[in-house]
N, C-alpha and C. Protein backbone atom coordinates (compact mmCIF):
# COMPACT_ATOMS: atom_id res chain seq x y z
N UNK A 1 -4.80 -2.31 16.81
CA UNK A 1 -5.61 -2.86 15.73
C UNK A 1 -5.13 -2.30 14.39
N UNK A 2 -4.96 -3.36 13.51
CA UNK A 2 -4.58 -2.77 12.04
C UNK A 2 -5.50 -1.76 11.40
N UNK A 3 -5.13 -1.25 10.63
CA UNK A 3 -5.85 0.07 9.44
C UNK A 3 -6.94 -1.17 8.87
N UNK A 4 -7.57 -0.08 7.70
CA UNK A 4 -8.23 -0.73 6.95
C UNK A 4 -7.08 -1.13 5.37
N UNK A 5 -7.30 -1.47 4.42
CA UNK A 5 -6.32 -2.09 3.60
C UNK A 5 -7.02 -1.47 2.15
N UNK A 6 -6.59 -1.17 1.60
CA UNK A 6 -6.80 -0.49 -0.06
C UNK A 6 -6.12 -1.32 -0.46
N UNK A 7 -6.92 -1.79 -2.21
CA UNK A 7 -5.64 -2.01 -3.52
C UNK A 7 -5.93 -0.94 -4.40
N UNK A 8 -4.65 -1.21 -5.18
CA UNK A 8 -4.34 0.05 -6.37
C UNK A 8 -3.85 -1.16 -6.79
N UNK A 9 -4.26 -0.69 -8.14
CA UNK A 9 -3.30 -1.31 -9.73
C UNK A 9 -2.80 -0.20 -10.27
N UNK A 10 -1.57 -0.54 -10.18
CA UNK A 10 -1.18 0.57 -11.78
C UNK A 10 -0.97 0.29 -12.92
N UNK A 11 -1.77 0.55 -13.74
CA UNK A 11 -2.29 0.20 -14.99
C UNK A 11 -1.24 0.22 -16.01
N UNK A 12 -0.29 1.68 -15.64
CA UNK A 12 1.20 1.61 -16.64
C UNK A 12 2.09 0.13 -16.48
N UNK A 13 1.84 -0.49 -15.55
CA UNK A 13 2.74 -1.91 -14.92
C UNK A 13 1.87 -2.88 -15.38
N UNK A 14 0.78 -3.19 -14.98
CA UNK A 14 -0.06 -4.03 -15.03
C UNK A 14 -0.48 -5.09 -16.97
N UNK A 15 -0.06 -5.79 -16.91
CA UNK A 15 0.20 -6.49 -18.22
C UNK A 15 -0.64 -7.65 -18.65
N UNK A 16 -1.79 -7.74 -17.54
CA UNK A 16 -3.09 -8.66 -18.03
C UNK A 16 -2.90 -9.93 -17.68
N UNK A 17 -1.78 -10.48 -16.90
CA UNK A 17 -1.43 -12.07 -16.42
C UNK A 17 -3.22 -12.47 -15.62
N UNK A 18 -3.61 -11.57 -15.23
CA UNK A 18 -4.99 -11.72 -13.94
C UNK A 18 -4.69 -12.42 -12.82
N UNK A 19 -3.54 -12.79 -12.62
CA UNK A 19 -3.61 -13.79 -11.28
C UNK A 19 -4.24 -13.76 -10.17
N UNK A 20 -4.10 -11.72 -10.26
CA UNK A 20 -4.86 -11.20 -9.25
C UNK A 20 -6.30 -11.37 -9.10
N UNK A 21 -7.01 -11.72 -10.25
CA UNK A 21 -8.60 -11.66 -10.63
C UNK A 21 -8.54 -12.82 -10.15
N UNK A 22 -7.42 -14.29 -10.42
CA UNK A 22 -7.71 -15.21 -9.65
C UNK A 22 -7.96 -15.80 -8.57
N UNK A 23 -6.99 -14.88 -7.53
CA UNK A 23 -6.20 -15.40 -6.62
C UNK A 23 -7.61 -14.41 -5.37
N UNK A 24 -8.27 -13.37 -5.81
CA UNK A 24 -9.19 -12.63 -5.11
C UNK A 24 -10.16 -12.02 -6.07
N UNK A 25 -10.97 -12.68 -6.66
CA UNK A 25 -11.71 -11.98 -7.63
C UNK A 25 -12.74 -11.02 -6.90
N UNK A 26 -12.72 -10.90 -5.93
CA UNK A 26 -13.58 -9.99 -4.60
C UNK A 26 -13.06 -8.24 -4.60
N UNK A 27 -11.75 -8.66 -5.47
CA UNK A 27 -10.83 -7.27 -4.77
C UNK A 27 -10.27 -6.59 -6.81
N UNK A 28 -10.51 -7.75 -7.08
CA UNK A 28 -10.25 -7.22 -8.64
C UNK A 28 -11.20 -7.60 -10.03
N UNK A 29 -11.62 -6.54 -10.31
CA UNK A 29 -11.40 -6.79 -12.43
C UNK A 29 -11.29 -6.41 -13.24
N UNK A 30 -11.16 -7.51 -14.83
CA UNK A 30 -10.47 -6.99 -15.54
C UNK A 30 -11.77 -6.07 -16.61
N UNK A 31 -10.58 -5.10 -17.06
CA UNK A 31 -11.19 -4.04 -18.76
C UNK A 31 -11.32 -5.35 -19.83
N UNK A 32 -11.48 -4.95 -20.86
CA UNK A 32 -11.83 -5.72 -21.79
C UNK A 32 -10.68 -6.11 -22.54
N UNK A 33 -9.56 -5.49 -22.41
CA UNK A 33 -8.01 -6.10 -22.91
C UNK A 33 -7.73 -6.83 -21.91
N UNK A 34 -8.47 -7.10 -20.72
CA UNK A 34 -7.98 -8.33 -19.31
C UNK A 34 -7.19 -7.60 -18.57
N UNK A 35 -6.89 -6.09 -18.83
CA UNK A 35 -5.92 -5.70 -17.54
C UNK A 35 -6.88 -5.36 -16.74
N UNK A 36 -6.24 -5.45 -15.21
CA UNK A 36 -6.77 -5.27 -13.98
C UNK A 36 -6.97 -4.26 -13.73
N UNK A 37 -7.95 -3.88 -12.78
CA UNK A 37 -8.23 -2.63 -11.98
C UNK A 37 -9.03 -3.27 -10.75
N UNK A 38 -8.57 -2.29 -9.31
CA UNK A 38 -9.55 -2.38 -8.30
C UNK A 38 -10.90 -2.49 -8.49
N UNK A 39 -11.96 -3.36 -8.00
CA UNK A 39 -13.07 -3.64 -8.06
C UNK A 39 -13.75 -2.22 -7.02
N UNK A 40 -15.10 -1.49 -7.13
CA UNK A 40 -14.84 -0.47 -6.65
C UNK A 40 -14.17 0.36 -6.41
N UNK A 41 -13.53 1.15 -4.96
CA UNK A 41 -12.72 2.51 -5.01
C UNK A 41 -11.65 1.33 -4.34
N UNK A 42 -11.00 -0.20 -4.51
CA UNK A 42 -10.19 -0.66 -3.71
C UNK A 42 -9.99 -0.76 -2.77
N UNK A 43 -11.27 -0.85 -1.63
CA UNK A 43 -11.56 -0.88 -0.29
C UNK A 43 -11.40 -2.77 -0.03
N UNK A 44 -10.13 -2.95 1.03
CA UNK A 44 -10.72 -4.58 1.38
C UNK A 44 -11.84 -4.77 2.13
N UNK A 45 -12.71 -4.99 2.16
CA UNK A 45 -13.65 -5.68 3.26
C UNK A 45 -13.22 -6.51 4.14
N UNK A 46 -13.60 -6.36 5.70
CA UNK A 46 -12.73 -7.37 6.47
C UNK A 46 -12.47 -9.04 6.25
N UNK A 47 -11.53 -9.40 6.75
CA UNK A 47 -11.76 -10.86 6.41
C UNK A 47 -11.09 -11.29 4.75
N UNK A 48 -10.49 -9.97 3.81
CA UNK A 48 -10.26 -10.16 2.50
C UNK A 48 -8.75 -9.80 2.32
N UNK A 49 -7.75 -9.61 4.04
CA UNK A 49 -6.86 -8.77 3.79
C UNK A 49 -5.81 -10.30 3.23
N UNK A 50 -5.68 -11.14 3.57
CA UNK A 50 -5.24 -12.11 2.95
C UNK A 50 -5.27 -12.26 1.72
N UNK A 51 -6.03 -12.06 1.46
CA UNK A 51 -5.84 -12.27 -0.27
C UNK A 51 -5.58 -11.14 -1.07
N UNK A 52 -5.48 -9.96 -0.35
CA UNK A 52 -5.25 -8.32 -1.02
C UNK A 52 -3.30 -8.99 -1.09
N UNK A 53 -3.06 -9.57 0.33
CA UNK A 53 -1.73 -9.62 0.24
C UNK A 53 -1.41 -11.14 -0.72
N UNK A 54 -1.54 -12.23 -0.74
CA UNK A 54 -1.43 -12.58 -1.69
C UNK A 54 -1.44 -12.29 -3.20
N UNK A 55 -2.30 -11.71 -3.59
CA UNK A 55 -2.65 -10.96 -5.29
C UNK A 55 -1.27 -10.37 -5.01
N UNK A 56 -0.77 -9.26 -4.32
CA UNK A 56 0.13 -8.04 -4.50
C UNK A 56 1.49 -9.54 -4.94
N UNK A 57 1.53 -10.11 -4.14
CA UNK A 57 2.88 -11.28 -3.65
C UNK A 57 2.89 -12.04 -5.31
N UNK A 58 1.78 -12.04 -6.24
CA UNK A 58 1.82 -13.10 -7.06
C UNK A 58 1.75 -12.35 -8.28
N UNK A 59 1.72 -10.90 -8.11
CA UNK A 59 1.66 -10.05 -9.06
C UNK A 59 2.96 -10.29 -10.18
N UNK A 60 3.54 -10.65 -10.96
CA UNK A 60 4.52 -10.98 -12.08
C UNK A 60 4.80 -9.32 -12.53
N UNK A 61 4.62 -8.19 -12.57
CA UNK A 61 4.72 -7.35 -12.75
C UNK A 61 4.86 -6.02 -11.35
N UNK A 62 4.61 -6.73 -10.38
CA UNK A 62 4.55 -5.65 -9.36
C UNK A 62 3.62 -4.89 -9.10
N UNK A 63 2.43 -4.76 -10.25
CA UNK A 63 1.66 -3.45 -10.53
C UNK A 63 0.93 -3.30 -9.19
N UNK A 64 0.61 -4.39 -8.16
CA UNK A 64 -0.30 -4.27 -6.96
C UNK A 64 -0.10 -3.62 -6.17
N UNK A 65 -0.51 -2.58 -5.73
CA UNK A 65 -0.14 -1.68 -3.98
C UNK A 65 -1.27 -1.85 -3.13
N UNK A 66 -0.66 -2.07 -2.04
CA UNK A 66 -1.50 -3.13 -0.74
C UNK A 66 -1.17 -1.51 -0.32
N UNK A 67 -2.16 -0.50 0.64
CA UNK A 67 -2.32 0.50 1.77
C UNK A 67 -2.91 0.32 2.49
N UNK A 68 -1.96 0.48 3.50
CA UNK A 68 -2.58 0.42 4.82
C UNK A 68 -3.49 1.63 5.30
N UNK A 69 -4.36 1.77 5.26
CA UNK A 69 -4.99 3.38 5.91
C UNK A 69 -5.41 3.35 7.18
């Protein structure tokens, strides 16, 4: 059975496109300049790991880290 799944943004990378806020607004949002951050401590809830991996895949900057724990 798989781990559970964390996101991280890194904020030094992260450049405000939101795709991620789009693509899973469950797992991300944005500060008030629109850059991203994990919604809570970046825990996926089951059933959300699809779209943790999509956001990371559509990220234009890379800033997304998908963990497996």
């Amino acid at each position: 059975m798989a781990g559970k799944l964390r996101v991280r943004v890194d904020q030094e990378k992260c450049q405000g496109h939101a795709r991620c806020r789009s693509l899973a607004p469950e797992l991300f949002e944005l500060d008030s300049f629109g850059n991203a951050h994990e919604a809570g401590d970046g825990s996926v809830p089951p059933g959300l790991e699809d779209k943790a991996w999509l956001a990371q895949s559509n990220c234009p900057e890379m800033a997304i880290e998908v963990i497996e724990e």
